[in-house]
Protein backbone atom coordinates (compact mmCIF):
# COMPACT_ATOMS: atom_id res chain seq x y z
CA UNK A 1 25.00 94.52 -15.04
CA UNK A 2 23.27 93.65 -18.37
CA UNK A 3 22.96 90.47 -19.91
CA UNK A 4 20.69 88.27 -22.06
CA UNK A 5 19.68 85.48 -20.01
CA UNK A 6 16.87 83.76 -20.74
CA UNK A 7 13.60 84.46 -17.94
CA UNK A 8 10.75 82.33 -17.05
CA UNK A 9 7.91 83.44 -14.64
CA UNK A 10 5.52 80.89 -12.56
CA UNK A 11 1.38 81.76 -12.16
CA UNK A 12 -1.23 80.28 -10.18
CA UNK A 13 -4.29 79.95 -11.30
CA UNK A 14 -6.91 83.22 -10.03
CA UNK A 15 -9.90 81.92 -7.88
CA UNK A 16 -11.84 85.10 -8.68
CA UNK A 17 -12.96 87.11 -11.52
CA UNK A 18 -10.87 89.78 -9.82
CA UNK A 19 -7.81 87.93 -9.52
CA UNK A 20 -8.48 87.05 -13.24
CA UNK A 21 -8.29 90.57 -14.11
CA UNK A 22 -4.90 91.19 -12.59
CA UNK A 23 -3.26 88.62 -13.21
CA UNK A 24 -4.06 89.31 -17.46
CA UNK A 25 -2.61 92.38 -16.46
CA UNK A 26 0.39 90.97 -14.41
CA UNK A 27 1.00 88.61 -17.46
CA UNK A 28 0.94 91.69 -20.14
CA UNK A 29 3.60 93.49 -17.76
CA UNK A 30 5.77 90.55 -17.28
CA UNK A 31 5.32 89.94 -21.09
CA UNK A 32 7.27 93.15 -21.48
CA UNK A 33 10.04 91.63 -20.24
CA UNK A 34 10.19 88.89 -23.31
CA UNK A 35 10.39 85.90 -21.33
CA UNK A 36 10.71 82.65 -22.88
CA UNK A 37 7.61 81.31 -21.30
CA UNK A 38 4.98 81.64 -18.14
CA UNK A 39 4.01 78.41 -15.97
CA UNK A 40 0.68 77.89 -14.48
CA UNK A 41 0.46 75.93 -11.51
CA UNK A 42 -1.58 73.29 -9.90
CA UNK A 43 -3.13 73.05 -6.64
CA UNK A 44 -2.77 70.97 -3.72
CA UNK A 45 -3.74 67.60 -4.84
CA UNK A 46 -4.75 69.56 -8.75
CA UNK A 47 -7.63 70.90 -6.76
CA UNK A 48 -7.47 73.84 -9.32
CA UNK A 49 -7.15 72.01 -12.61
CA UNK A 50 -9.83 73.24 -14.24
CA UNK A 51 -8.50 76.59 -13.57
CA UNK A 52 -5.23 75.72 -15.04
CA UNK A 53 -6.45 74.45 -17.87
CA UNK A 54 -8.56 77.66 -18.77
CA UNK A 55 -5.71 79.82 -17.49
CA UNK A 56 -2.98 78.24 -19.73
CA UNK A 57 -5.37 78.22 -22.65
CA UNK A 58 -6.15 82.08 -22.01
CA UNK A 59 -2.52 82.92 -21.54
CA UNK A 60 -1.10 81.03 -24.54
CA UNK A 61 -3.55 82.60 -26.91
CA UNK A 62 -1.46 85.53 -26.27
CA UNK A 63 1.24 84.51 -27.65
CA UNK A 64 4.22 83.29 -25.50
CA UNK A 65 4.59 79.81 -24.40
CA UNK A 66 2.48 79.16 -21.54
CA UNK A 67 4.05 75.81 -19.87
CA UNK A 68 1.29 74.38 -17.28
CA UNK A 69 2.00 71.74 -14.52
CA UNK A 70 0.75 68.52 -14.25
CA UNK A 71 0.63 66.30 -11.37
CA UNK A 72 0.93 62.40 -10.54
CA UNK A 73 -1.86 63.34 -7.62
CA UNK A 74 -5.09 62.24 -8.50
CA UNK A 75 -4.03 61.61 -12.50
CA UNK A 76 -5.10 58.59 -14.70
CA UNK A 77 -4.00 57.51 -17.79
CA UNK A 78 -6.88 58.42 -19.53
CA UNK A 79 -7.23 61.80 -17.66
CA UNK A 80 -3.68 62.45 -18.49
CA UNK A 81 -3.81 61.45 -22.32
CA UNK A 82 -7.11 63.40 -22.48
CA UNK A 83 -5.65 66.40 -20.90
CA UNK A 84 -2.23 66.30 -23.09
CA UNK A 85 -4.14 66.04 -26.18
CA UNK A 86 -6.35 69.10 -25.30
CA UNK A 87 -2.96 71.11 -24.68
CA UNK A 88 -1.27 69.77 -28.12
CA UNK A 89 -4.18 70.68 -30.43
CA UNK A 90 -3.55 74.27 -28.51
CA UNK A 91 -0.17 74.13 -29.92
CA UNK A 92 1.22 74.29 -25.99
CA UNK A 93 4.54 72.27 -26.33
CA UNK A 94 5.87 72.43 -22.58
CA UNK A 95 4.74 70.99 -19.55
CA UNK A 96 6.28 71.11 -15.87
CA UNK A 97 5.82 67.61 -14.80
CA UNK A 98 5.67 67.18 -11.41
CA UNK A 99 4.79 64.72 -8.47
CA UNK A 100 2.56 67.22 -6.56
CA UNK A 101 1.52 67.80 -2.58
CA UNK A 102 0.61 64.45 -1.48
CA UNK A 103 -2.93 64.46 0.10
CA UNK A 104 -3.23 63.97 3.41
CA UNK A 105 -4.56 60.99 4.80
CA UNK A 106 -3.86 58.38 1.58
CA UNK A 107 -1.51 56.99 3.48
CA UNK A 108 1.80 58.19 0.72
CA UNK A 109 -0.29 57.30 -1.96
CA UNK A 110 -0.95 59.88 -5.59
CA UNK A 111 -4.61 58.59 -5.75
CA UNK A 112 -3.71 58.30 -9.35
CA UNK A 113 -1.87 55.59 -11.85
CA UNK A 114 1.45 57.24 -11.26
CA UNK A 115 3.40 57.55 -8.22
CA UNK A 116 6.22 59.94 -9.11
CA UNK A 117 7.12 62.43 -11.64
CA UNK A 118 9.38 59.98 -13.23
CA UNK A 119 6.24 58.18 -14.33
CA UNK A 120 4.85 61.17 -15.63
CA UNK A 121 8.36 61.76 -17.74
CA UNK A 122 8.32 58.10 -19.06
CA UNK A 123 4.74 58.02 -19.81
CA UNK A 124 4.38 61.41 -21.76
CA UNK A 125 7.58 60.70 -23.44
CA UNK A 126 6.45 56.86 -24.65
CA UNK A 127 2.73 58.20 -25.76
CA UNK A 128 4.02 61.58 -27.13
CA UNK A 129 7.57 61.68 -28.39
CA UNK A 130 9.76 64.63 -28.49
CA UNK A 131 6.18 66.76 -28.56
CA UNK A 132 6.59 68.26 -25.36
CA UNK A 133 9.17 69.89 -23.36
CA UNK A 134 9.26 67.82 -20.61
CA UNK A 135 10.72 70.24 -16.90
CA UNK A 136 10.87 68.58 -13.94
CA UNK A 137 11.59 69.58 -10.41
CA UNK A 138 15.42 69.74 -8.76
CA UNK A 139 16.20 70.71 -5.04
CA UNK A 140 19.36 71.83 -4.50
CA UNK A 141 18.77 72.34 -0.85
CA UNK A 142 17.03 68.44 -1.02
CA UNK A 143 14.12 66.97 -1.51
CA UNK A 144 12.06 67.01 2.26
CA UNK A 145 11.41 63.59 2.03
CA UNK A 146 14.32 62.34 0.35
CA UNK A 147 16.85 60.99 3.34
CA UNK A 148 19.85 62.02 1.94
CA UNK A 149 21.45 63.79 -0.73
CA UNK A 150 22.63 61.08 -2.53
CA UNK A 151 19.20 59.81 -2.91
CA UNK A 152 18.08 62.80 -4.05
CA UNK A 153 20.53 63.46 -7.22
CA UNK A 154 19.69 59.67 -8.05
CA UNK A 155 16.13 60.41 -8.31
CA UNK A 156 16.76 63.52 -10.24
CA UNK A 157 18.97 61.85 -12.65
CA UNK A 158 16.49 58.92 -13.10
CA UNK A 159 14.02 61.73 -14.02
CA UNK A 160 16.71 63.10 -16.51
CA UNK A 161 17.15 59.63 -17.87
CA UNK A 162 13.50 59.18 -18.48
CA UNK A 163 13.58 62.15 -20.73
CA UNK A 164 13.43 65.40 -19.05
CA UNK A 165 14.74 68.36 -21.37
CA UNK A 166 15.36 70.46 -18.36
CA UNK A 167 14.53 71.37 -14.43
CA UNK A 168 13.39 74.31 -12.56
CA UNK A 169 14.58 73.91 -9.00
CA UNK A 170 13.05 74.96 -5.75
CA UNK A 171 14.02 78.64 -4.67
CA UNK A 172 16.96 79.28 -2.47
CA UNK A 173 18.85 81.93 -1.19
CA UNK A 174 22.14 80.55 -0.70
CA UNK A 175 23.86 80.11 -4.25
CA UNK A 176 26.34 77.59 -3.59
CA UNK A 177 23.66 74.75 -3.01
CA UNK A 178 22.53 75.40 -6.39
CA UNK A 179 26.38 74.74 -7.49
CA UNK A 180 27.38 72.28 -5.60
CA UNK A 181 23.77 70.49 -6.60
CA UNK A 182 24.81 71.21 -10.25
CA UNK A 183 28.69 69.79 -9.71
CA UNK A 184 26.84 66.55 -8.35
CA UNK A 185 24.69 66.15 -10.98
CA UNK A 186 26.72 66.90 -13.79
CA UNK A 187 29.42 64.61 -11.96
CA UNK A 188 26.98 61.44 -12.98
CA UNK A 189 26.92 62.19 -16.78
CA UNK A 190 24.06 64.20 -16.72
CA UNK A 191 23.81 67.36 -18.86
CA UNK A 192 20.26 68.66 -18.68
CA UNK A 193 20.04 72.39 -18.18
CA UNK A 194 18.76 73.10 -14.67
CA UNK A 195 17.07 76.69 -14.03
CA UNK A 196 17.39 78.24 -10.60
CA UNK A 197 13.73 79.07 -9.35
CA UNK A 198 14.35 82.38 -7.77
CA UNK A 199 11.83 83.73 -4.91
CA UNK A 200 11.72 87.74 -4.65
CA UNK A 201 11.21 88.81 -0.93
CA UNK A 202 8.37 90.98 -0.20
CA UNK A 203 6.98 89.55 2.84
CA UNK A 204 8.86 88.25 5.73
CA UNK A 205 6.27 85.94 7.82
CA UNK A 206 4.61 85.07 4.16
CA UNK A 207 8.10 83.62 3.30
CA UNK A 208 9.28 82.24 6.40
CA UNK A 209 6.03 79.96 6.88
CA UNK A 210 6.11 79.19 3.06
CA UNK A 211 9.88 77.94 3.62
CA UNK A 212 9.67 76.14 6.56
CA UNK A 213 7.22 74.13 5.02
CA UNK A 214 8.56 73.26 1.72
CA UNK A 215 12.16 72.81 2.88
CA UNK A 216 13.48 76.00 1.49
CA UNK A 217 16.22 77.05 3.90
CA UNK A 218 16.52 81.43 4.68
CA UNK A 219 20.18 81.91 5.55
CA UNK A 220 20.40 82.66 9.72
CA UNK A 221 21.67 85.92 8.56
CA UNK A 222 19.07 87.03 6.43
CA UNK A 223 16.43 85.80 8.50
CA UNK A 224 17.91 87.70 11.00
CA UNK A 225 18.16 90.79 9.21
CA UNK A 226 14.51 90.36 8.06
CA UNK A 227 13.01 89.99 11.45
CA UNK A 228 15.02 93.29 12.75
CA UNK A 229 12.74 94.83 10.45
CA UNK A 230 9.51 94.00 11.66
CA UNK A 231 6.67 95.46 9.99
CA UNK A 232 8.64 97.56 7.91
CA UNK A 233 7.34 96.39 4.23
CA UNK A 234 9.73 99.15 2.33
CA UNK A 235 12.98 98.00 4.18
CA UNK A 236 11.69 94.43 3.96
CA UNK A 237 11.57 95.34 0.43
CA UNK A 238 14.79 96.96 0.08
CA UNK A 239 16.43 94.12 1.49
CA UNK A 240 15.32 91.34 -0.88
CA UNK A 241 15.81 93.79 -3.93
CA UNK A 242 19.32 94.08 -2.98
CA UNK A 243 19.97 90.64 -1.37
CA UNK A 244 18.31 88.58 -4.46
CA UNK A 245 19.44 90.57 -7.20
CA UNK A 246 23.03 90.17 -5.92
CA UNK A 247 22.51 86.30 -5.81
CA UNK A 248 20.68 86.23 -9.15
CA UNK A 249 24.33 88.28 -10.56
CA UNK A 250 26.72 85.20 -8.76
CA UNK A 251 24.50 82.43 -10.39
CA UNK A 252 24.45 83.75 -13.87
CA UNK A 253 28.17 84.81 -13.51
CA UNK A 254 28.68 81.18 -12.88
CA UNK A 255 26.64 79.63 -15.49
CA UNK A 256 22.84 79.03 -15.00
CA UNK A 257 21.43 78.59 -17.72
CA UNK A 258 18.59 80.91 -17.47
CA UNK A 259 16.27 82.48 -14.25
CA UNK A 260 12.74 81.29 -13.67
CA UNK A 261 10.71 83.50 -11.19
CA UNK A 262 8.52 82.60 -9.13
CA UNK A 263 5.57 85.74 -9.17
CA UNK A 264 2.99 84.91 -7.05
CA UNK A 265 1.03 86.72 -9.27
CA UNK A 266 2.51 90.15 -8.49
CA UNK A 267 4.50 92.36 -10.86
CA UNK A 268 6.99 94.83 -8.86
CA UNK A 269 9.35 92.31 -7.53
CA UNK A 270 10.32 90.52 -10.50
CA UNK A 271 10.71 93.98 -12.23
CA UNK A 272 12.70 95.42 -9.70
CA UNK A 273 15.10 92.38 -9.89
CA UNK A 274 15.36 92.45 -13.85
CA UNK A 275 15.90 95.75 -14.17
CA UNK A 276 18.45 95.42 -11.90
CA UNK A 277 20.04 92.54 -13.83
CA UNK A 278 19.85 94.46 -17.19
CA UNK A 279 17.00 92.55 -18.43
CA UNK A 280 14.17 95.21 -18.72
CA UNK A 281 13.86 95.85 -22.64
């Protein structure tokens, strides 16, 4: 299969020098690839925003769009305006605005002046105009906390209506959420494009703890394929090679819009799955 898809691939910040060092050289692989941009993700509660700041300065500089994500936890309006006019005079143009992990013990609360990431949309949108490329969040498997799913594609379409350009969603491995979450939103009026987030498999127990918290579902049947293989790492690796590459195939044959990865900072994975998909240049 080849095709010309657009690709996207999501960082987190390094908490060591060493970490630093790989992941400049996990970004020059990836770069290779000629994705459209790299995200750079916050912590739990932006405990690492400092680090994302100096990592999305350091990455830009080189010379593709580096988007990084902001979060309602902890943010003021002055922080916020202080921190988007840092990014503009960088000539960064995209941000991934997002709600963020809310802190335990504040009883539901940001600790900030906004509550949800439609705040963030209206508020960067009313002090900033067009200037940014505003992506949000989508959850085609639903939101944890949102009750239902009709609850959910309101929320995401409010988000849309606030001025979103577009939305990376949560991974999955089960394509036709990701449609059917697509029919329902488009069924509303609402056109924005909305990227699958896709999740290579490399580590069984990493994922499965990962997913059960976030609300990311693993088929029964892969789940049950992946713990037949125990502490195999090759055939663990086999298997999500063949399993996501095939699902990344049915969801651009059906018309997403583009593929953003989620890297965890590693290289092979992503590689593995583009070159599969015809997108290694």
């Amino acid at each position: 299969m080849t095709t010309t898809i657009p690709i996207s691939f999501e960082f987190f910040p390094p908490k060591t020098e060493e970490g630093a060092v790989k992941l400049h050289q996990v970004h020059s692989e990836l770069s290779a690839l000629k994705p459209e941009f790299f995200s750079v993700t916050y912590g739990a509660g932006g405990s690492t925003q400092e680090r994302t700041i100096n990592t999305v300065l350091e990455l830009n500089a080189k010379g593709i769009s580096t988007a990084p994500h902001l979060s309602c936890i902890g943010s003021t309006t002055a922080l916020l305006k202080g921190l988007l006019n840092r990014y503009q005079a960088h000539g960064i143009n995209r941000i991934v605005a997002l709600r963020g992990d809310l802190p335990s013990g504040m009883g539901g609360s940001t600790g900030g002046d906004f509550s949800h990431a439609i705040d963030l949309v209206a508020f960067i949108r009313k002090e900033y105009g067009d200037a940014f490329h505003l992506e949000v969040a989508a959850y085609p498997e639903m939101h944890p906390q949102a009750g239902n799913l009709d609850n959910d594609i309101k929320h995401f379409v409010a988000k849309a209506n606030a001025g979103a350009s577009s939305a990376i969603t949560q991974y999955f491995y089960n394509a036709d959420a990701y449609f059917h979450f697509v029919d329902r939103v488009r069924a509303t009026g609402c056109d924005i494009p909305i990227i699958p987030g896709i999740m290579p498999i490399t580590n069984y127990s990493n994922l499965a703890r990962f997913s059960d918290a976030c609300g990311a579902e693993i088929p029964r049947w892969m789940r049950k394929q992946l713990e037949a293989y125990g502490d195999d790492s090759a055939s663990i690796k086999a298997f999500g090679l063949d399993a996501v590459s095939k699902m990344c195939e049915t969801l651009i044959a059906g018309g997403a819009p583009a593929l953003h990865f989620y890297s965890m900072n590693q290289t092979a994975a992503s590689q593995s799955i583009c070159a599969r998909l015809g997108l290694t240049q």
